[in-house]
Every structure is written in C-alpha cells, then in structure tokens.
N, C-alpha and C. Protein backbone atom coordinates (compact mmCIF):
# COMPACT_ATOMS: atom_id res chain seq x y z
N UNK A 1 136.93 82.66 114.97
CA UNK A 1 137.10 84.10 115.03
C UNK A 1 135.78 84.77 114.68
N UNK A 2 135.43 86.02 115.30
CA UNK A 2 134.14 86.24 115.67
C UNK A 2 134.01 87.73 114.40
N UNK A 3 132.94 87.89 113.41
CA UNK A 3 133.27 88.71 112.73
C UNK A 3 133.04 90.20 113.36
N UNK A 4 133.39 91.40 112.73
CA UNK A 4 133.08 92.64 113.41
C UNK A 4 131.75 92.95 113.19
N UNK A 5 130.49 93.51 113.60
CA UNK A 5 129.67 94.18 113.19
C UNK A 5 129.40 95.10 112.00
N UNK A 6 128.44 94.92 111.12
CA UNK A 6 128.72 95.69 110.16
C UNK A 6 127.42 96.70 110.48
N UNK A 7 128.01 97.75 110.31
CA UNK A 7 127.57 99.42 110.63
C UNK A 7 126.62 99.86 109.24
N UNK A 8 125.50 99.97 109.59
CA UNK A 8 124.84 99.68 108.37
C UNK A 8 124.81 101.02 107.47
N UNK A 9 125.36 101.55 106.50
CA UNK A 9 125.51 102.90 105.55
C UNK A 9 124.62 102.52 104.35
N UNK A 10 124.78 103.81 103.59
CA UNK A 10 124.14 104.26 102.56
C UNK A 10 125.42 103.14 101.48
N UNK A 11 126.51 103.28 102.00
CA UNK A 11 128.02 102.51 100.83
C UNK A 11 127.46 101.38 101.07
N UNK A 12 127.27 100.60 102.49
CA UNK A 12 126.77 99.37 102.39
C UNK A 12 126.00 98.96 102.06
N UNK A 13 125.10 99.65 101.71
CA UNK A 13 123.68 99.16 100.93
C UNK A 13 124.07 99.19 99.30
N UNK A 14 124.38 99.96 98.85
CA UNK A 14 125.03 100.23 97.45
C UNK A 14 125.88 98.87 97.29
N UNK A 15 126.81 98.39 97.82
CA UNK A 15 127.50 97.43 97.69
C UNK A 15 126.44 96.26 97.73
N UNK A 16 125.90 96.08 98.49
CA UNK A 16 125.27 95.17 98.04
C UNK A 16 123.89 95.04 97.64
N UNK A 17 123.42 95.95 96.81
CA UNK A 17 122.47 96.05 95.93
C UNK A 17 122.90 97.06 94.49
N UNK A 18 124.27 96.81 93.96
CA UNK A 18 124.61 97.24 92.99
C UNK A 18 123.82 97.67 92.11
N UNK A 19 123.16 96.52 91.56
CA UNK A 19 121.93 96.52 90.55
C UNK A 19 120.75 96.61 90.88
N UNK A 20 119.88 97.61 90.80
CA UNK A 20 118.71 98.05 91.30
C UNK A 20 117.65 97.09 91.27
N UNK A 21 116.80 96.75 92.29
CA UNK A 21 115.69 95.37 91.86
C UNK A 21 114.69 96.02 91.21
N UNK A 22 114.66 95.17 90.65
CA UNK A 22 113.41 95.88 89.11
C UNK A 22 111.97 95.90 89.46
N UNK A 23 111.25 96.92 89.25
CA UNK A 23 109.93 97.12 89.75
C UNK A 23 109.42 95.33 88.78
N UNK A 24 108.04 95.44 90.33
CA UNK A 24 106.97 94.30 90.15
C UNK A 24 106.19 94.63 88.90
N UNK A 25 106.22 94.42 87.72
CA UNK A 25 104.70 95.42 86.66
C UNK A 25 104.01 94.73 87.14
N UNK A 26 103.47 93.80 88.08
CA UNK A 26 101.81 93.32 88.65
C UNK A 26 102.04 94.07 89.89
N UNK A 27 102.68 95.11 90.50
CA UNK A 27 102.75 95.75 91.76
C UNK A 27 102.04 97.40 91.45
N UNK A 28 101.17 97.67 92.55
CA UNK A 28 100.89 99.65 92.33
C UNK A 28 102.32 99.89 92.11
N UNK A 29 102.53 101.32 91.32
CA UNK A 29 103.29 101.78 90.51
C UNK A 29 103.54 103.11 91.32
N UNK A 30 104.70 103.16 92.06
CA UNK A 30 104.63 104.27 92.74
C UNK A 30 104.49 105.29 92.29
N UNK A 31 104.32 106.34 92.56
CA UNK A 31 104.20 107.84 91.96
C UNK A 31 105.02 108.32 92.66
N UNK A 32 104.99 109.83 91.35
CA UNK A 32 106.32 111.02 91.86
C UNK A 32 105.46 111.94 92.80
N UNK A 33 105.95 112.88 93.14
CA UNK A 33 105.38 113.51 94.34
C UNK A 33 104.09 114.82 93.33
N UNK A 34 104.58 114.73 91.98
CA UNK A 34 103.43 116.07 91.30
C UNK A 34 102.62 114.94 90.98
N UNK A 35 102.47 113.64 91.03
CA UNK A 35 101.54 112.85 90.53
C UNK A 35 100.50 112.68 91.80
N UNK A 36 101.16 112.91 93.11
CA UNK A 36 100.61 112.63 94.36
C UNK A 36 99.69 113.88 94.77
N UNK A 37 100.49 114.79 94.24
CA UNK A 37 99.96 115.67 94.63
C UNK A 37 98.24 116.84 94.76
N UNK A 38 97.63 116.49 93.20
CA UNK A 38 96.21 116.44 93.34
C UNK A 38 95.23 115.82 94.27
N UNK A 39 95.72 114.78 94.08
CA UNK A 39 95.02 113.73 95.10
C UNK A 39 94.94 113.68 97.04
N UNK A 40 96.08 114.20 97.07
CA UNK A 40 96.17 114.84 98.57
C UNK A 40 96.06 116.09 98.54
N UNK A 41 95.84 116.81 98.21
CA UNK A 41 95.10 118.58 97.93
C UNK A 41 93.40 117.88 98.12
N UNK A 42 93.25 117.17 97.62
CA UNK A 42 91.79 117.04 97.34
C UNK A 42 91.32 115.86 98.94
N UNK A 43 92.03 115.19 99.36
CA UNK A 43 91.48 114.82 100.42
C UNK A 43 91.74 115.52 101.74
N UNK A 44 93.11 116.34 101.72
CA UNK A 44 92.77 117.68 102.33
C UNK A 44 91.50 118.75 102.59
N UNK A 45 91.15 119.43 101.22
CA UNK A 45 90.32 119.97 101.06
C UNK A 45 88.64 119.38 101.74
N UNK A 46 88.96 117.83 101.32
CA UNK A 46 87.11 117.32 102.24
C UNK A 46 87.49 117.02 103.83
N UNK A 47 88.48 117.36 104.31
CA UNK A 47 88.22 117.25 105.71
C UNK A 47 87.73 118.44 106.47
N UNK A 48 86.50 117.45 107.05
CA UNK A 48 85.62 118.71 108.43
C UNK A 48 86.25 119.25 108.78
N UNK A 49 85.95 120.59 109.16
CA UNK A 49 86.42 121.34 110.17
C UNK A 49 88.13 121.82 110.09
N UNK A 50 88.59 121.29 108.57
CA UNK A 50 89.94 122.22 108.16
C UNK A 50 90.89 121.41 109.55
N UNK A 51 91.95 122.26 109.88
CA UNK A 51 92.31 122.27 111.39
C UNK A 51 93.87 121.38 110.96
N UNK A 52 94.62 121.07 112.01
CA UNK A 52 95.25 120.03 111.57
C UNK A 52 95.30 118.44 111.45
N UNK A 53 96.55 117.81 110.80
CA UNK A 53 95.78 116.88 110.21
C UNK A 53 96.81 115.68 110.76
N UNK A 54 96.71 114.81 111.31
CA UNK A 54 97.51 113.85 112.16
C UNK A 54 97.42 112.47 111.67
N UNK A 55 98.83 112.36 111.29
CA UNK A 55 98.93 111.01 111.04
C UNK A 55 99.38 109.90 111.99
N UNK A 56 99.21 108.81 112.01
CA UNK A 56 99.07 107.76 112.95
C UNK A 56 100.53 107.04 112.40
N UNK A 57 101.56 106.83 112.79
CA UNK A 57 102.78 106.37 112.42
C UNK A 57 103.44 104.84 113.13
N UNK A 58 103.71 103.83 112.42
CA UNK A 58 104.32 102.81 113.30
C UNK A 58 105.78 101.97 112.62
N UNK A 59 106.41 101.37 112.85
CA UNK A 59 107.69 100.55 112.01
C UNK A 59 108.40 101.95 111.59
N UNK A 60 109.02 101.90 110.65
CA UNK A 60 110.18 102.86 109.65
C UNK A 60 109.43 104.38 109.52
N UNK A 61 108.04 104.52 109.46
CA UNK A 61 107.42 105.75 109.29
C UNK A 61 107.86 106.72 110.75
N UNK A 62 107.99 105.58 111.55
CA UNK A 62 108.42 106.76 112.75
C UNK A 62 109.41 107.55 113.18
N UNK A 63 110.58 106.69 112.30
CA UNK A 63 111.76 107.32 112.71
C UNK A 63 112.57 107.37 111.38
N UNK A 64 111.77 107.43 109.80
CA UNK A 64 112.43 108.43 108.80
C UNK A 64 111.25 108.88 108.39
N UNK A 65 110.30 109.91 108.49
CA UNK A 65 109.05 109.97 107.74
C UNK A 65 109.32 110.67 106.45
N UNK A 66 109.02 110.69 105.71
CA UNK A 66 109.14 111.31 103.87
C UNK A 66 108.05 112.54 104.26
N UNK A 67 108.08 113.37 105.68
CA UNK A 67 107.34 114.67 104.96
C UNK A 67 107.78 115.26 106.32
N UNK A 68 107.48 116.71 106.44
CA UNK A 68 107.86 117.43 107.52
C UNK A 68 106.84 117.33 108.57
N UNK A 69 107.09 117.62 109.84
CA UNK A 69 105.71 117.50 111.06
C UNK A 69 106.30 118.49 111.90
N UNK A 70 105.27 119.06 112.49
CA UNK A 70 105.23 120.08 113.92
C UNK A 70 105.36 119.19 115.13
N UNK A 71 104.98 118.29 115.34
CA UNK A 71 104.61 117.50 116.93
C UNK A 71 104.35 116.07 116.78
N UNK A 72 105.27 115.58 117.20
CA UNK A 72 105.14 114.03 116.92
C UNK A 72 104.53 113.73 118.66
N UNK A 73 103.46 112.32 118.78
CA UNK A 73 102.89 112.20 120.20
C UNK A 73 103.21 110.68 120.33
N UNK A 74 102.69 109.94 121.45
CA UNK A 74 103.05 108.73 121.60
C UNK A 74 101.14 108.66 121.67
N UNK A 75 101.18 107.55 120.76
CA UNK A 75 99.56 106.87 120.90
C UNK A 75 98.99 105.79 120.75
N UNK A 76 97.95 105.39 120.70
CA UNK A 76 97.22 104.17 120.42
C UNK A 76 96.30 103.62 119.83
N UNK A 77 96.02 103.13 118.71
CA UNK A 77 95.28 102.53 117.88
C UNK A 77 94.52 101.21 118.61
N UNK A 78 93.31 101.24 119.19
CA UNK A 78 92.40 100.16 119.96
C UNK A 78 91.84 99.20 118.78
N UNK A 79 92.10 97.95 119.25
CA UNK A 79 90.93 97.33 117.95
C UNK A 79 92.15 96.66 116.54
N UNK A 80 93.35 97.21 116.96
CA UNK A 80 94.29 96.63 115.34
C UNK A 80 95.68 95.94 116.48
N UNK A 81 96.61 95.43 115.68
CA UNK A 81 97.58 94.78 115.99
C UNK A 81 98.49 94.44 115.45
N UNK A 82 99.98 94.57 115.42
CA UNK A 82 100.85 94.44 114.58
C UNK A 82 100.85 92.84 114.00
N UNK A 83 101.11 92.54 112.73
CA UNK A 83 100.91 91.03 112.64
C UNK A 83 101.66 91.05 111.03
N UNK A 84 102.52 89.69 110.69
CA UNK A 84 102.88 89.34 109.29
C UNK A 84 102.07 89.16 108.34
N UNK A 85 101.35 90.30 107.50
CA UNK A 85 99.86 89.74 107.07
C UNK A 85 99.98 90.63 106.00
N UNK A 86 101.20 91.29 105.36
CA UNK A 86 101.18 91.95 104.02
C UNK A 86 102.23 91.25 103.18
N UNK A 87 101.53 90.79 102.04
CA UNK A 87 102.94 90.20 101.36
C UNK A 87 103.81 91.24 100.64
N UNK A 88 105.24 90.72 100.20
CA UNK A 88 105.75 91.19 99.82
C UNK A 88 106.35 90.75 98.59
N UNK A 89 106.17 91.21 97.06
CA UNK A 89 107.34 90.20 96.44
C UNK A 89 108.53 91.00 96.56
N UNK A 90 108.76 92.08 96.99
CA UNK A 90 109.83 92.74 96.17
C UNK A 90 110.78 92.68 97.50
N UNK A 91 112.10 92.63 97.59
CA UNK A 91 112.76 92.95 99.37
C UNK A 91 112.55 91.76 99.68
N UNK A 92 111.52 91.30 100.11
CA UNK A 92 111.37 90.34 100.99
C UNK A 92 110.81 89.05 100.88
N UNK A 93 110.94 89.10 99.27
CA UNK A 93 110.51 88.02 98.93
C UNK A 93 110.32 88.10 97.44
N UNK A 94 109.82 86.82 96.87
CA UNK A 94 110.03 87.05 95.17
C UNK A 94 108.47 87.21 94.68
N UNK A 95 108.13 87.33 93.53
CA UNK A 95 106.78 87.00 92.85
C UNK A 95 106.43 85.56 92.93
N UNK A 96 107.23 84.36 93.32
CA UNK A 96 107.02 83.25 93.28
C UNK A 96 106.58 82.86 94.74
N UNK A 97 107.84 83.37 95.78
CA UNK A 97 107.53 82.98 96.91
C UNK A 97 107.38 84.34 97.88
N UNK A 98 106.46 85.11 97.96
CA UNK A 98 106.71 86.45 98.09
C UNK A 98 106.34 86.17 100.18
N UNK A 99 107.07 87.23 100.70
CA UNK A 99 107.46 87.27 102.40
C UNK A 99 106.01 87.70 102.79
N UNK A 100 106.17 87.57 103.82
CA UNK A 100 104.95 88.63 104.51
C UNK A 100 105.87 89.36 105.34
N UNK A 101 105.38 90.68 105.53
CA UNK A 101 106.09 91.86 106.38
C UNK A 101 105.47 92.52 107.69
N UNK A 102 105.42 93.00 108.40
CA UNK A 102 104.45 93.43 109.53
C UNK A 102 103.53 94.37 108.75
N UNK A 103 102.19 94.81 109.23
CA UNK A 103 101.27 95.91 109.13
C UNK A 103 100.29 95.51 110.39
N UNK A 104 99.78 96.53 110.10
CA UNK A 104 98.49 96.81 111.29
C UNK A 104 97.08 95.95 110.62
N UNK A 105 97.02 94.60 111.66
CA UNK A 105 95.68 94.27 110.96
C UNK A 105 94.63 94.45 111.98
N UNK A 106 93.09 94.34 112.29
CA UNK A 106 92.28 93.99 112.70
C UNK A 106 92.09 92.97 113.79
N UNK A 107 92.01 93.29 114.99
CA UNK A 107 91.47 92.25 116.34
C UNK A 107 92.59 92.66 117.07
C-alpha cells in the first residue's frame, strides 16, 4: 500500500522538529535585524553613483526573499556554477559529519 503525499506545512515542520536544533557556538552567530542594520546603511552609503541596488538571487532566496523588491529579472552570473561545495553542520549534517549544500562556486 502506497503512502499519501505529505503536503509540506508550517504544523509539519513543527511536528517534526519539536525541539529546536541548537545553534553551532563554532558557527557565525546570526544577527537580529538592528544588529544588521549599521552595517548595511554603511555599505549602502559607499556605493557609486547612489541609484538602485540589485541583488543577484538563486535556490530559496528566489522564491521566499527576507526583504521587499520592486522588480525581480531573470539573469546570469558568467564565470560561477551551482556545485555541493558549502558545508553544513547544522540541517544537513552534524559538526562531526557535516553535508555539503549547493552555492555558487567559481569555473
């Protein structure tokens, strides 16, 4: 007997990640958004020519981004390539045997 598909929710994730996975302390330490916030004011501020400012988006950034946008485009990055070449301990793997995940590398 063939099981049903499971419909992936916000309940289903909760169910099965009851207990929150505990930050890496050898991992960057995410920040809150007023901690972020100097720091992107300020690399704002040194870009030439002001104007707007376009980010290059690929995987999960494209279709939930964590900030608002005017005009999303279809484009191309020459010279990089999607490839398993970022590890991961946390999700996808442990501090012992940690995953690699896709990113954009070089060639």
């Amino acid at each position: 007997m063939r099981n049903a598909p499971l419909a992936l929710s916000l309940d289903l994730i909760a169910r099965a990640h009851a207990v929150p996975v505990p930050d890496d302390a050898a991992a960057l330490q995410v920040m809150t958004d007023e901690e972020l916030k100097p720091a992107l004011d300020a690399i704002i501020a040194q870009r030439a020519g002001g104007g707007d400012l376009w980010v290059f988006a690929y995987g999960s950034l494209m279709w939930r981004p964590e900030f608002d946008f005017a005009e999303s485009r279809i484009g191309t990055v020459r010279g990089f390539h999607r490839r398993f070449c970022l590890l991961q301990r946390r999700f996808r793997g442990t501090p012992e045997r940690p995953g690699f995940v896709l990113a954009l590398d070089r060639g």
